[in-house]
Protein backbone atom coordinates (compact mmCIF):
# COMPACT_ATOMS: atom_id res chain seq x y z
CA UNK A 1 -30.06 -119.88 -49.59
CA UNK A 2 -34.04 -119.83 -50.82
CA UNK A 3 -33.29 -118.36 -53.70
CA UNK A 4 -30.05 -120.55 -54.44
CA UNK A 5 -32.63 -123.24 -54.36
CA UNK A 6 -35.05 -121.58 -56.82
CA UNK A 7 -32.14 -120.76 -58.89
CA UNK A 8 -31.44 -124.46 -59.09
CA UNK A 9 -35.05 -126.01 -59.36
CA UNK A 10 -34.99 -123.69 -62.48
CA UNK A 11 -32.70 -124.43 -64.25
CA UNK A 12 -32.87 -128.55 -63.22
CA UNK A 13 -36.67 -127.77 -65.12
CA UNK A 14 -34.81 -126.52 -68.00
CA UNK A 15 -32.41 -129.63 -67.89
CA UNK A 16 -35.37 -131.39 -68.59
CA UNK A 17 -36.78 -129.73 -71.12
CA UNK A 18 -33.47 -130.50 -73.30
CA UNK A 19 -33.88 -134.32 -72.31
CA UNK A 20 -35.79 -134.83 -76.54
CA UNK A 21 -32.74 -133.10 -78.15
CA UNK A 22 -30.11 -134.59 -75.45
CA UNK A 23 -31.19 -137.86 -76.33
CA UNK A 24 -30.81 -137.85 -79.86
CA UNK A 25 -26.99 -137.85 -79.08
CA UNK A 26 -27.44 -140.28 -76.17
CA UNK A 27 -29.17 -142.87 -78.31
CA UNK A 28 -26.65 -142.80 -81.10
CA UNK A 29 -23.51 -143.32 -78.66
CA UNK A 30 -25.57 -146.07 -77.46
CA UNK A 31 -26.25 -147.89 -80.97
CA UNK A 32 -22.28 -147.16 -81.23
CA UNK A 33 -22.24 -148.93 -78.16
CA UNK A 34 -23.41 -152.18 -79.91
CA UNK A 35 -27.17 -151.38 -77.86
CA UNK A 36 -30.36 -151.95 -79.81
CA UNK A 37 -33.06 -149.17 -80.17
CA UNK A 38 -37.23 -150.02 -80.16
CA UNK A 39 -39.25 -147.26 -81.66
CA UNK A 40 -42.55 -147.56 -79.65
CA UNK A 41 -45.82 -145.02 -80.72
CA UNK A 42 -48.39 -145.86 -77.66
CA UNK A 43 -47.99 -146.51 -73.99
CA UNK A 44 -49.42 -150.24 -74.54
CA UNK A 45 -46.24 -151.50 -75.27
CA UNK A 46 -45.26 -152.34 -72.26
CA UNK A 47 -41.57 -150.51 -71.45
CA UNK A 48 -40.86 -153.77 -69.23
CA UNK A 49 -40.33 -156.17 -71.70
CA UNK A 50 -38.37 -153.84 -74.45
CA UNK A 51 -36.85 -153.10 -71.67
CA UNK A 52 -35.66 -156.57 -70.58
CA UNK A 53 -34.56 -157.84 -73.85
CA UNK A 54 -31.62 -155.12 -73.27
CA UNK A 55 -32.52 -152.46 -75.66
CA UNK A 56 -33.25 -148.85 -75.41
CA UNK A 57 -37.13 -147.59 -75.83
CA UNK A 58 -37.28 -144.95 -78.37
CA UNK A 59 -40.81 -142.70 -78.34
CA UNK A 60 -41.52 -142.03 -81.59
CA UNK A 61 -45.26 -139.78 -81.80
CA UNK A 62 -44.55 -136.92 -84.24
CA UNK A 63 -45.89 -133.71 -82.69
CA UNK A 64 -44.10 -131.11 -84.59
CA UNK A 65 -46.30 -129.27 -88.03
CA UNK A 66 -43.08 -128.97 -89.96
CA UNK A 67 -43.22 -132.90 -91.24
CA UNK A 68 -46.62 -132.88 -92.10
CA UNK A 69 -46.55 -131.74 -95.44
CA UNK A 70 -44.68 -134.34 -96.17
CA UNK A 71 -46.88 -136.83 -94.98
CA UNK A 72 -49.46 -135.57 -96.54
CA UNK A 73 -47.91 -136.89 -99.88
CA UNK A 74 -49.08 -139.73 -99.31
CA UNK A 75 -51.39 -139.55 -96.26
CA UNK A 76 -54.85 -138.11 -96.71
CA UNK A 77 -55.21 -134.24 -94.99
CA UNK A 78 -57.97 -134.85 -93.06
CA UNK A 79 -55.80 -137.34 -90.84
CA UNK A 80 -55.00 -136.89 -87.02
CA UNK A 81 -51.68 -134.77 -87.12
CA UNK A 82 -50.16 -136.89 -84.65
CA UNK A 83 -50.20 -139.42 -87.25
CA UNK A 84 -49.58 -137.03 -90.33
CA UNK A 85 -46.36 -135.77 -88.30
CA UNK A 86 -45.25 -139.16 -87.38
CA UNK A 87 -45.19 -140.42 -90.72
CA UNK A 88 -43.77 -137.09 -92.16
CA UNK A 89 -40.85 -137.98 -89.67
CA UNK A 90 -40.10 -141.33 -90.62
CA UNK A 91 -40.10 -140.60 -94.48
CA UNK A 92 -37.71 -137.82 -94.40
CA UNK A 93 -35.43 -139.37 -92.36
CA UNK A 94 -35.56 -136.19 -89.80
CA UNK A 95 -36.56 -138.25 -86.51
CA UNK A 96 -32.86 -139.82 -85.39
CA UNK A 97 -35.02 -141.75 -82.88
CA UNK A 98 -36.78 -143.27 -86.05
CA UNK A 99 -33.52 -143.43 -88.05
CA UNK A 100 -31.75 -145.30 -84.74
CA UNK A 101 -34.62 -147.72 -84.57
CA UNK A 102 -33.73 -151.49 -85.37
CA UNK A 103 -37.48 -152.58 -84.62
CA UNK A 104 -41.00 -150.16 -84.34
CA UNK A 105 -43.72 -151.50 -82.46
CA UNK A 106 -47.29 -150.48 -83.04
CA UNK A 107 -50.60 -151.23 -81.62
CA UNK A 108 -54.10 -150.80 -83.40
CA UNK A 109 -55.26 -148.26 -80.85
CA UNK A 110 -57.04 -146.01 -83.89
CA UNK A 111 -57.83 -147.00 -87.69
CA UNK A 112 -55.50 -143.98 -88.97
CA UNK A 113 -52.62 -145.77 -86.55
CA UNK A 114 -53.10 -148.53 -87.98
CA UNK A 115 -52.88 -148.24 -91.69
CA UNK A 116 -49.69 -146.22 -90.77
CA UNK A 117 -47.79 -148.90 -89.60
CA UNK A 118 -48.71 -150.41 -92.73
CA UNK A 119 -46.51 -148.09 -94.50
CA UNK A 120 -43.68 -148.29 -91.99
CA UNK A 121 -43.38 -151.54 -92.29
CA UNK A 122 -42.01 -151.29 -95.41
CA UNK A 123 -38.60 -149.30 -93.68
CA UNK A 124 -38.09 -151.15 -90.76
CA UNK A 125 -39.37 -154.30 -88.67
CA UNK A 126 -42.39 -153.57 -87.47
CA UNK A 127 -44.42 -155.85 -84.79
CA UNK A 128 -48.25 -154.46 -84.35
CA UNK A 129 -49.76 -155.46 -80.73
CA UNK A 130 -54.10 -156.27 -81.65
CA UNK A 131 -55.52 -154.66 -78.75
CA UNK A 132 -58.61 -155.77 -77.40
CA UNK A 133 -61.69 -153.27 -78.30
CA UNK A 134 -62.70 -153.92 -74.74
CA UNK A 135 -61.35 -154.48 -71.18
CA UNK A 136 -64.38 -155.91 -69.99
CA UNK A 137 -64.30 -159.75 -69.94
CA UNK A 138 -61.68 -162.81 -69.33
CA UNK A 139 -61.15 -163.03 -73.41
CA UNK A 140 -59.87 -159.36 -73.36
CA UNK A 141 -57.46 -160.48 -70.77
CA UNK A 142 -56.20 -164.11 -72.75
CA UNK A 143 -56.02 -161.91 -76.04
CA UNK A 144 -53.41 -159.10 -74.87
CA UNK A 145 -51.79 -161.57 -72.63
CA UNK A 146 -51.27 -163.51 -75.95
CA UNK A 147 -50.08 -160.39 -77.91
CA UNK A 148 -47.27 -159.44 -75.00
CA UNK A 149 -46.41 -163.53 -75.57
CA UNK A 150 -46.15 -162.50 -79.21
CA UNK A 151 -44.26 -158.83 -78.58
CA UNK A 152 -41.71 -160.56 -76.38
CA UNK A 153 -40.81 -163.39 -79.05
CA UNK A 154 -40.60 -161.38 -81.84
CA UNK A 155 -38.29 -159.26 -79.64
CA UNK A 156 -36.10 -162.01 -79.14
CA UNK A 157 -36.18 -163.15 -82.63
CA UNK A 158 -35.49 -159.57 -84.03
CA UNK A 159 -33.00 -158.66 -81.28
CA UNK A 160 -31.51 -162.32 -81.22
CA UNK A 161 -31.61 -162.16 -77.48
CA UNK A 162 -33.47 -164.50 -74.71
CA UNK A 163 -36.13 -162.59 -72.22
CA UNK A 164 -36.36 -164.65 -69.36
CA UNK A 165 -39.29 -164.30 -66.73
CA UNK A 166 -36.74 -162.99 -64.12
CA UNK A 167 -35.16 -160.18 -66.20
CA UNK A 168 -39.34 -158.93 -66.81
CA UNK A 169 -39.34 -159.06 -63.07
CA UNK A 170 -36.67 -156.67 -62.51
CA UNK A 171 -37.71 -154.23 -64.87
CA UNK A 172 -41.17 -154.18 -63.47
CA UNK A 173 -39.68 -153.11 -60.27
CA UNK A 174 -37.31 -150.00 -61.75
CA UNK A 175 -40.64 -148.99 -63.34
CA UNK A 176 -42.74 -149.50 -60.55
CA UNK A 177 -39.71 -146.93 -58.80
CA UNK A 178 -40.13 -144.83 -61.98
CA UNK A 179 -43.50 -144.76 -61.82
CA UNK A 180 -43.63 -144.05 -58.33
CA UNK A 181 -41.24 -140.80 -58.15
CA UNK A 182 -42.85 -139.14 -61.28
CA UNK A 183 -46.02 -139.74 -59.43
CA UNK A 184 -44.16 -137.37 -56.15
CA UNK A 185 -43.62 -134.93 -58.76
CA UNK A 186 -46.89 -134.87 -60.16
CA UNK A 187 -49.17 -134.47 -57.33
CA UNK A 188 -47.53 -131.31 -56.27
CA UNK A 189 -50.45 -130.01 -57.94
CA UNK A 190 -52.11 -131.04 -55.45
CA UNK A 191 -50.89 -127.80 -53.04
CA UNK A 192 -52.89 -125.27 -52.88
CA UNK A 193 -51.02 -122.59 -54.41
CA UNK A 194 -49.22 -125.55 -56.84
CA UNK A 195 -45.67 -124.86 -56.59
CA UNK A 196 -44.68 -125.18 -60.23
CA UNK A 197 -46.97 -123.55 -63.34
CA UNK A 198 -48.32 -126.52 -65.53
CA UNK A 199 -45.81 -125.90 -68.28
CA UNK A 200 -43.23 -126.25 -66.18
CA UNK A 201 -44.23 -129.82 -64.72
CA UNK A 202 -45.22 -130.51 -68.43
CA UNK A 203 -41.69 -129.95 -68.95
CA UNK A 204 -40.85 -132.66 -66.62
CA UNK A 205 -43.69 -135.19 -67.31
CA UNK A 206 -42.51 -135.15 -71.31
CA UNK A 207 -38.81 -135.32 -70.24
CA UNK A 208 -39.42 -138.51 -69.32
CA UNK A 209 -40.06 -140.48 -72.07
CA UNK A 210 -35.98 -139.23 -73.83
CA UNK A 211 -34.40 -140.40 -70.66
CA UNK A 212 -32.62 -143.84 -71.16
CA UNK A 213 -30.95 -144.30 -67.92
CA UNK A 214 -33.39 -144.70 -65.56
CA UNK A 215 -32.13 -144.73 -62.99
CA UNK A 216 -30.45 -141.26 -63.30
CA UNK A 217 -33.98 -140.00 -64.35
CA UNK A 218 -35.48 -141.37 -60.43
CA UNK A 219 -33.00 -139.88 -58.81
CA UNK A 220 -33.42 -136.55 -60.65
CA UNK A 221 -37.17 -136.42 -60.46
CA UNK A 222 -36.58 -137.47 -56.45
CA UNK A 223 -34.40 -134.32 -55.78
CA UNK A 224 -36.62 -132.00 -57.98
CA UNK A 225 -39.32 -132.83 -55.84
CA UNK A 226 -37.28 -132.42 -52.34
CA UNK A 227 -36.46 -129.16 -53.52
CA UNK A 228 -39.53 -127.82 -54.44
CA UNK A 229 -41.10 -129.29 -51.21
CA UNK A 230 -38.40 -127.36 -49.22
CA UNK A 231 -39.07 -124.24 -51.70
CA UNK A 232 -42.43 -124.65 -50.56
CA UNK A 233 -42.45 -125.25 -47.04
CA UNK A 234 -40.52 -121.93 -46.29
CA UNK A 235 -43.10 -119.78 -47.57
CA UNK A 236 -42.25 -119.46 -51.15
CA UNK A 237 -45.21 -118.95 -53.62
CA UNK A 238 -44.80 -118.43 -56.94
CA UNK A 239 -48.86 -119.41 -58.15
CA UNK A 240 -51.16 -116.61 -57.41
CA UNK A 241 -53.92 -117.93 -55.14
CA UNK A 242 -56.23 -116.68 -57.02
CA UNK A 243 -54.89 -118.95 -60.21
CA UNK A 244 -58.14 -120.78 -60.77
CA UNK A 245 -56.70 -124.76 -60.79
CA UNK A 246 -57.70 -126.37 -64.46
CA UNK A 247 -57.54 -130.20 -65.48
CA UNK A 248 -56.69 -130.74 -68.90
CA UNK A 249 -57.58 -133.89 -70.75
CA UNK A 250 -58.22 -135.44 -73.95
CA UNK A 251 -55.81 -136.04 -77.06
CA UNK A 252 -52.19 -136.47 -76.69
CA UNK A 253 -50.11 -133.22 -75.78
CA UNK A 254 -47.20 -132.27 -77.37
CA UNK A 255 -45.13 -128.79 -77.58
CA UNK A 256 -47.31 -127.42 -80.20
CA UNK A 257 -50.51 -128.11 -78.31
CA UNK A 258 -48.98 -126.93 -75.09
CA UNK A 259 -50.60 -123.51 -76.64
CA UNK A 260 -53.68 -124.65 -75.03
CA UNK A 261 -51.73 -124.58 -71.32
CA UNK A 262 -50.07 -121.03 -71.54
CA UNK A 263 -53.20 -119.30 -72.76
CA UNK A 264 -54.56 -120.71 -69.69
CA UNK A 265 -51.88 -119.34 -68.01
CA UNK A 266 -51.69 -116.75 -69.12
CA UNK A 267 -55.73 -115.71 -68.76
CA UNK A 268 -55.24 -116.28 -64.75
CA UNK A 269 -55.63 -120.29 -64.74
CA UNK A 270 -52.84 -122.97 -63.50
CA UNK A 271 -53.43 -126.45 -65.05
CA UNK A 272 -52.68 -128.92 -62.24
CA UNK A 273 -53.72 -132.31 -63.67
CA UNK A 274 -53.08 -133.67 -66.97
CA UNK A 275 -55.37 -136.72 -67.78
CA UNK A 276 -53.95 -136.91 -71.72
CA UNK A 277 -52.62 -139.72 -72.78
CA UNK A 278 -48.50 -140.16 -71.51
CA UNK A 279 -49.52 -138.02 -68.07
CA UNK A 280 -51.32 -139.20 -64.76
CA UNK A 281 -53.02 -142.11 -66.22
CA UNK A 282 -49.76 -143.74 -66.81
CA UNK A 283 -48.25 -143.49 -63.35
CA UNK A 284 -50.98 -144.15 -60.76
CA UNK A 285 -51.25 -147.65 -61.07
CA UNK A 286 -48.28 -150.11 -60.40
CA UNK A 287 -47.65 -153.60 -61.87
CA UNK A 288 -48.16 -156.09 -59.03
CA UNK A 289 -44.51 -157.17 -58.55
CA UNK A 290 -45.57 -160.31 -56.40
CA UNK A 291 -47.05 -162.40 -59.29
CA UNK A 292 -46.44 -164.16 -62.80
CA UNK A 293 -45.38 -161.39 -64.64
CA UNK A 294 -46.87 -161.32 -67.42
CA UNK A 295 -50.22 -161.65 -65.86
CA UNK A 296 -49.33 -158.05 -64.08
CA UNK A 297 -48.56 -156.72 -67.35
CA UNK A 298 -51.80 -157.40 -68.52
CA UNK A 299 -53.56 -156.34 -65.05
CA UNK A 300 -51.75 -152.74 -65.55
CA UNK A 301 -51.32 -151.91 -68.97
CA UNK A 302 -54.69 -153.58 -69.82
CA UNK A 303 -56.55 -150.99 -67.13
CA UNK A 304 -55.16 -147.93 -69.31
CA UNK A 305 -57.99 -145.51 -69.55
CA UNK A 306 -57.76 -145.00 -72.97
CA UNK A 307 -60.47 -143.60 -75.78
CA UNK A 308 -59.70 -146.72 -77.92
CA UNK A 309 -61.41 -148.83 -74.93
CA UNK A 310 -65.44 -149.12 -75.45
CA UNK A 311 -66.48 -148.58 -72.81
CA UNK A 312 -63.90 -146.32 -71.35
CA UNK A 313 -65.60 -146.47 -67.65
CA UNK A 314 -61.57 -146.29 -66.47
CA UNK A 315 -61.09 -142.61 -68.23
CA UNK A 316 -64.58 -141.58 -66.79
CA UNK A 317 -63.75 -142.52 -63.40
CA UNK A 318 -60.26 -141.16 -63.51
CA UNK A 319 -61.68 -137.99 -64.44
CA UNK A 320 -63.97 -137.16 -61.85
CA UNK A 321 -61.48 -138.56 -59.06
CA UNK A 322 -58.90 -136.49 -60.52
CA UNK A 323 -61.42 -132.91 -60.24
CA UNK A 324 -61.56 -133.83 -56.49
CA UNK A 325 -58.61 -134.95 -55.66
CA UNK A 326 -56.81 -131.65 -57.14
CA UNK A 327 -59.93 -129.48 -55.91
CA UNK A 328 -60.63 -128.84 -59.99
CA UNK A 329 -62.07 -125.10 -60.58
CA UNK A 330 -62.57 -125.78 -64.99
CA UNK A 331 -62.07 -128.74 -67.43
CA UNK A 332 -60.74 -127.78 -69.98
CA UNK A 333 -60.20 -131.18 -73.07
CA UNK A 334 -58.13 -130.23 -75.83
CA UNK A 335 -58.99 -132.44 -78.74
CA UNK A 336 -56.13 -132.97 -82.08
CA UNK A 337 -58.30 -132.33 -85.38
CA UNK A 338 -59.37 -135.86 -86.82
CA UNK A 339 -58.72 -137.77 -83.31
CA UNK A 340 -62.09 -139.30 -83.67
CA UNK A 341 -62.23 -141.59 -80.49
CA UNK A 342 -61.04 -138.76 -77.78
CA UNK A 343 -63.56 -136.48 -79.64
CA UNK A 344 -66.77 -139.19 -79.62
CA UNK A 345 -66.21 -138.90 -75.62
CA UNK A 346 -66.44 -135.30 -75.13
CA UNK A 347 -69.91 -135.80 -74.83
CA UNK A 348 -69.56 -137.87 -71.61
CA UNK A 349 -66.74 -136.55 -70.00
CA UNK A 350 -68.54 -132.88 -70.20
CA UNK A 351 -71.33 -134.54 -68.48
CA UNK A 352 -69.21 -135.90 -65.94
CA UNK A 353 -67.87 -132.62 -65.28
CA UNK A 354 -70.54 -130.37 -65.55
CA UNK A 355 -73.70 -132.84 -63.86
CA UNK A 356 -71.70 -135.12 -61.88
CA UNK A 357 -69.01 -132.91 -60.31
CA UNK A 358 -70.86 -129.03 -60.84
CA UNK A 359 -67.38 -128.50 -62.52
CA UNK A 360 -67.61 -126.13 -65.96
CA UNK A 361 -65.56 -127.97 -68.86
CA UNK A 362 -64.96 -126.24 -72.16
CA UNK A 363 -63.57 -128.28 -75.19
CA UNK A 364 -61.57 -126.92 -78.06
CA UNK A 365 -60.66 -128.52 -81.12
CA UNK A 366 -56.81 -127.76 -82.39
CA UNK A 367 -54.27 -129.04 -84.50
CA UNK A 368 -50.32 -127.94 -84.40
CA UNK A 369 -50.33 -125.05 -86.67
CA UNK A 370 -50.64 -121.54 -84.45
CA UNK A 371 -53.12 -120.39 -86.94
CA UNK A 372 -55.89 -120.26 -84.78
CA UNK A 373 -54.00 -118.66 -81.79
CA UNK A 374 -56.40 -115.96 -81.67
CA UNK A 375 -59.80 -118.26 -81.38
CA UNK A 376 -58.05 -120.46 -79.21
CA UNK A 377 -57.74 -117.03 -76.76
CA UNK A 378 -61.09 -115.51 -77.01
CA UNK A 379 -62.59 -118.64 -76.03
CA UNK A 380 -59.98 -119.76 -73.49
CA UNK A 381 -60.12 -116.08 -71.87
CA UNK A 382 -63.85 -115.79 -71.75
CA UNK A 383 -64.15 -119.47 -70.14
CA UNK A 384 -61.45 -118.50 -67.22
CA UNK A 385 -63.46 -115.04 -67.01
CA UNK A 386 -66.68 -117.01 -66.41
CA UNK A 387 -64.60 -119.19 -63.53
């Protein structure tokens, strides 16, 4: 019977792990449906109100090398590859998430971002959300309440669909549920063994953003997480205890980066806690279900700890709850070439780690080619060595 289970926890991982390619098919029986698609590049559009004008969030963040050269036609080289690759999608035609899209939305979260969506705009409609430099202060709070005013009009102009207050509500409570069983899953790194490697639950955690039907996805994630638990509780280990237990943090993952993980893995670490962007810091806080709505918008998405923020006193706090909460042996931040405001905070989050919280934190600097596999190990090894 255990091993029934395992067999099945397995392969419901793997299930996951299809959900980007899956959904390309998914979202085009659903535009054959007569359903419209958003493209969205950054968590602060808030998936509540796309989600309440009736149409299907799309994520869009390129994180694959083979676009790039295309991009780089007309996109400098020394650019962010996140951007370089999202571009390189678009142009080509190559994303069908991109290609489905009847409206992008944007946000002016970095400079490179921003003069992206310039471009894009040209292709499709494309509404940019001005974020506040700042989440200090009342005026932060008026101007992005103003801007999800603005996102949800232009919605129901582009859409030609009315978003009333109630249909926000609702939404706010299936992603509150959302929110709430990905957050089960996640702190099963918590155990001590963790039950799953970190690839695995990375697996999982990026799943999420292909999944359409949400309410399939809860109930997925819900019986994932029984499993394991009862995988658990019987005495099955599958994590060494000896793993030492890593947090990684810093730029925005994606499959090529998840190089960074398995040489961890593979040089006798387990990551247990991801603190990039799309990972813990976007599931441990709920949106206040009891008030205006989009004043908990604001409360929530406002409070994202992200490197665009000056200060960032949310990411810095995060971090150093997150290294005792999941009993953190190493940091380890994995910074995309070019991504100049996760890279200006190494400074401070090493110090967090290393004279606030004794922890040892190594940073490496990547991009998505596998070029520099063999750096990437010698330092990766000697740091878990030194652990």
């Amino acid at each position: 019977m255990g091993a029934k289970i395992m067999d099945d926890i397995m392969e419901r991982i793997s299930e996951f792990g299809e959900a980007r390619r899956k959904g390309f098919l998914t979202v085009k029986n659903l535009k054959d449906d007569g359903k419209k698609v958003v493209g969205v590049y950054c968590g602060f559009a808030p998936w509540e109100i796309i989600a309440a004008s009736g149409a299907v969030s799309a994520w869009l963040c390129g994180m694959d090398e083979e676009p790039i050269l295309d991009a780089e036609k007309h996109l400098p080289r020394n650019l962010c590859p996140l951007i370089k690759s999202s571009y390189g999608f678009a142009i080509t035609g190559k994303c069908p998430y991109f290609y489905f899209s009847d409206m992008l939305i944007g946000e002016t979260t970095c400079d490179g971002k921003k003069k992206m969506y310039e471009y894009l705009g040209n292709m499709k409609p494309m509404h940019v959300m001005n974020l506040p430099q700042t989440t200090k202060g009342e005026e932060s709070r008026i101007l992005y309440r103003n801007e999800l005013i603005a996102l949800k009009e232009n919605l129901e102009k582009t859409l030609n669909v009315t978003i009333e207050d109630e249909d926000i509500r609702e939404k706010i409570i299936v992603r509150n549920r959302e929110r709430k069983a990905i957050r089960e899953f996640y702190e099963l790194g918590k155990l001590d063994p963790p039950p799953l490697w970190g690839l695995e639950m990375r697996k999982v955690l990026e799943a999420t953003k292909y999944i359409a039907d949400k309410e399939v996805e809860i109930e997925n994630i819900e019986k994932l997480v029984k499993d394991v638990k009862e995988k658990y509780n019987s005495g099955e280990r599958k994590v060494s205890v000896d793993a030492k237990r890593i947090l990684v943090t810093g730029s925005p993952l994606g499959e090529p980066t998840e190089k960074v993980i398995r040489l961890i893995e593979e040089s006798g670490g387990v990551v247990v806690c991801f603190e990039n962007c799309g990972s813990a810091k976007n599931v441990d806080d709920l949106v206040d279900e009891n008030i205006d709505p989009m004043d908990a918008l604001v409360e929530r998405y406002l409070n994202t700890a992200c490197a665009c923020m000056s200060p960032n006193d949310n990411r810095a706090k995060m971090i150093a709850h997150f290294i005792d909460e999941y009993n953190i042996d190493g940091v380890v931040e994995m910074i995309l070439q070019a991504c100049h405001t996760y890279n200006v905070e190494t400074y401070r989050i090493k110090r967090i780690a290393t004279e606030q919280k004794n922890t040892p934190y190594l940073c490496v600097e990547t991009d998505y080619s596998q070029k520099d596999m063999g750096q990437l190990r010698t330092r990766i090894a000697a740091f878990m060595e030194m652990l």
